[in-house]
N, C-alpha and C. Protein backbone atom coordinates (compact mmCIF):
# COMPACT_ATOMS: atom_id res chain seq x y z
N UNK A 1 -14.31 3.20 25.51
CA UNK A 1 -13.47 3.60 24.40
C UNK A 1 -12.11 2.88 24.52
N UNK A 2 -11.66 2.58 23.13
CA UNK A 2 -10.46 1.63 23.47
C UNK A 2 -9.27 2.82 23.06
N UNK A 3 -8.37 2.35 23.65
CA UNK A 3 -7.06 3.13 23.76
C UNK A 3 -6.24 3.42 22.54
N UNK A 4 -6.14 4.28 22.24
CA UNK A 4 -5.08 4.57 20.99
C UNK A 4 -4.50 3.29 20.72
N UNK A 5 -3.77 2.69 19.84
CA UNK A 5 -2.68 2.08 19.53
C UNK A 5 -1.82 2.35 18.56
N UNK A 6 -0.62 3.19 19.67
CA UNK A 6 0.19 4.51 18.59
C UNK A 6 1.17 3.19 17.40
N UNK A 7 1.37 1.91 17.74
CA UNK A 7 2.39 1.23 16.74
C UNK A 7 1.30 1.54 15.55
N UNK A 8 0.11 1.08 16.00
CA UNK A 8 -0.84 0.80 14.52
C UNK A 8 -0.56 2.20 14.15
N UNK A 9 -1.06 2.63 14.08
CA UNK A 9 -0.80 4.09 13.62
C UNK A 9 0.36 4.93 13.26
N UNK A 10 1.38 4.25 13.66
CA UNK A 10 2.83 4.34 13.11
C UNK A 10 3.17 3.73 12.07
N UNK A 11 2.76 2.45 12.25
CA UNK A 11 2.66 1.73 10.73
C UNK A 11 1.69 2.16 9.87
N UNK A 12 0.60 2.36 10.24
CA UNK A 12 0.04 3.30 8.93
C UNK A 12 0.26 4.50 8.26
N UNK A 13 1.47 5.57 9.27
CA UNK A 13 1.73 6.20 8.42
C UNK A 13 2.88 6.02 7.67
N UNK A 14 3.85 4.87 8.51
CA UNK A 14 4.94 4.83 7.06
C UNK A 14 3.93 3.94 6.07
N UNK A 15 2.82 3.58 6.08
CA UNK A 15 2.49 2.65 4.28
C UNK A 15 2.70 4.28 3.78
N UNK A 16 1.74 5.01 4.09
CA UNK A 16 1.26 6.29 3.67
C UNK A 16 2.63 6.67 3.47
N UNK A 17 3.60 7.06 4.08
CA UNK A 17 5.09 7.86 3.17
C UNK A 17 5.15 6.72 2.05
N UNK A 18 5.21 5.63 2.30
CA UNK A 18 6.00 4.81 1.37
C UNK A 18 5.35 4.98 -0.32
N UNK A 19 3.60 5.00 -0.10
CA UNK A 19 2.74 5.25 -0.93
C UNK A 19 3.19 6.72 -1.59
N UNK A 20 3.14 7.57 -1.13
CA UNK A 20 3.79 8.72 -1.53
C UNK A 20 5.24 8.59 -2.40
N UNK A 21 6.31 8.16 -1.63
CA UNK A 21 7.30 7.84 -2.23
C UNK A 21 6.97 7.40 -3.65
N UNK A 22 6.46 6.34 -3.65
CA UNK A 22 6.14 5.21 -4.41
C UNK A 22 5.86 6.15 -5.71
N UNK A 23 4.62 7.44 -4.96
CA UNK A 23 4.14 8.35 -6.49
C UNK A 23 5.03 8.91 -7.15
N UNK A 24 5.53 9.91 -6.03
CA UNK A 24 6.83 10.65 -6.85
C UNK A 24 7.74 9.88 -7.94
N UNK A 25 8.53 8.44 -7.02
CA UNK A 25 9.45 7.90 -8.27
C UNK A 25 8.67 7.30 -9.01
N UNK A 26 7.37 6.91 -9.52
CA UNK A 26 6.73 6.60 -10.75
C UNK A 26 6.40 4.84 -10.34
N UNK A 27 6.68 4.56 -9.17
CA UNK A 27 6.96 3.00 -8.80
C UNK A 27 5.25 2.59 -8.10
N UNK A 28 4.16 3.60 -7.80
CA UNK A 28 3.24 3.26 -7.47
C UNK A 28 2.30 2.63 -8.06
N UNK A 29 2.01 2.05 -9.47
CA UNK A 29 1.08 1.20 -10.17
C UNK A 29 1.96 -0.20 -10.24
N UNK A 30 2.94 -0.37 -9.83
CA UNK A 30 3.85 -1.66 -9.94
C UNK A 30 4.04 -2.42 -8.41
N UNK A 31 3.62 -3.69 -8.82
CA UNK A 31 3.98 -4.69 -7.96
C UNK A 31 5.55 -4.67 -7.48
N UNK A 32 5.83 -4.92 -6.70
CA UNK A 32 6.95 -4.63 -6.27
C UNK A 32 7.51 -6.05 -6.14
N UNK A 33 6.82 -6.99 -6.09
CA UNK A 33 7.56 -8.15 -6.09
C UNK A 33 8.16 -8.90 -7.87
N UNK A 34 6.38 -8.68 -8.09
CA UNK A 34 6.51 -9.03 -9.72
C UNK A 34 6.99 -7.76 -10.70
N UNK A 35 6.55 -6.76 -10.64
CA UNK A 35 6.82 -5.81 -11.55
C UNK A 35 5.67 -5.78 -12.52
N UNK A 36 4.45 -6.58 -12.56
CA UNK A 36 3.38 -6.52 -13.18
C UNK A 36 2.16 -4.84 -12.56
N UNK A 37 1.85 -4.71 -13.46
CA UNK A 37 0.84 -3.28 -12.93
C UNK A 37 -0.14 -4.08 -11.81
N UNK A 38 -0.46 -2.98 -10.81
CA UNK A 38 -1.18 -3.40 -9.59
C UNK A 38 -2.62 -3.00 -10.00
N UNK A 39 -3.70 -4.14 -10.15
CA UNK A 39 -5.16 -3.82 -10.44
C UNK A 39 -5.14 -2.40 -10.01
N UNK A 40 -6.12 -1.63 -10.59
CA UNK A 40 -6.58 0.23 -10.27
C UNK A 40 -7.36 -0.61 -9.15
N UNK A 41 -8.49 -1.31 -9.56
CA UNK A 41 -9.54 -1.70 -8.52
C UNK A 41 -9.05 -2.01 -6.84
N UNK A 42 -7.39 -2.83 -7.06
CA UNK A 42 -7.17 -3.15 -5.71
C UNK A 42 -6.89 -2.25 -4.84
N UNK A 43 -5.94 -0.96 -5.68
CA UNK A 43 -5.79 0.09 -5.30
C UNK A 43 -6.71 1.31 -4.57
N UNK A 44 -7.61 1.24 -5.40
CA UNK A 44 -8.79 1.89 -4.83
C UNK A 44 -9.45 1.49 -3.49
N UNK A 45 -9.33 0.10 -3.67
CA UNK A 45 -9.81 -0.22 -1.77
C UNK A 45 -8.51 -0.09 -0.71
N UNK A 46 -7.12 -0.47 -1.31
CA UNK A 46 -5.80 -0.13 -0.71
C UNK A 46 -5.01 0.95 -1.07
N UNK A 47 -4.85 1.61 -0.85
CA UNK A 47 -4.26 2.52 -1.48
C UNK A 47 -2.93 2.67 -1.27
N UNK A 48 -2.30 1.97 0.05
CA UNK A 48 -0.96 1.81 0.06
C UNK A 48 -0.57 0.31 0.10
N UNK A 49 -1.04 -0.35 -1.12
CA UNK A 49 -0.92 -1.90 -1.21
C UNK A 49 0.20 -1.19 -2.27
N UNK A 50 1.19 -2.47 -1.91
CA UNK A 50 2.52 -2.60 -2.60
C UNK A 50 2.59 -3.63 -3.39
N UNK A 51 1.71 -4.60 -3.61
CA UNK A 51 1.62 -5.41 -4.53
C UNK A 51 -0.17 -5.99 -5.03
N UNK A 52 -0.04 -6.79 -5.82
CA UNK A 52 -1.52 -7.26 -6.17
C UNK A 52 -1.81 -8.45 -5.45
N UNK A 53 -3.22 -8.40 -5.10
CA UNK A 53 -3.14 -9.57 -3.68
C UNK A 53 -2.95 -10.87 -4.26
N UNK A 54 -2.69 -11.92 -3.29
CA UNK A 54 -2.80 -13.06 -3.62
C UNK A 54 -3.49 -13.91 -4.62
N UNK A 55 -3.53 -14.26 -5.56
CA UNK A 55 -4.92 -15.26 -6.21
C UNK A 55 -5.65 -16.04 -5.32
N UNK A 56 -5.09 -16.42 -4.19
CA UNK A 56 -5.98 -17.10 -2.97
C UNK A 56 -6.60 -15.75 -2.10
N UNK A 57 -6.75 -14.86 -1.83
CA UNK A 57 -7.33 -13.83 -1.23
C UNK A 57 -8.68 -13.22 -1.89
């Protein structure tokens, strides 16, 4: 069994506050770089993606 790795898991829970945040002020369907709406679809596999992925991804 491999060992915890408490950073990973620290960073996953601030996406998770940030995602939250994000709901409350109304800022969670928006790209944060562009300001364009973030695919539902990308969301659904990310759920604390802050922007829409790359066109190369």
């Amino acid at each position: 069994m491999e060992p915890l790795n408490l950073d990973a898991v620290e960073t996953d829970l601030a996406d998770v506050e940030k995602a939250l945040a994000r709901l409350d002020d109304g800022s969670y369907w928006t790209d944060e770089n562009t300001q364009l709406p973030i695919d539902p679809a990308h969301l659904a596999i990310h759920p604390t993606a802050r922007t829409n992925p790359s066109p190369l991804s």
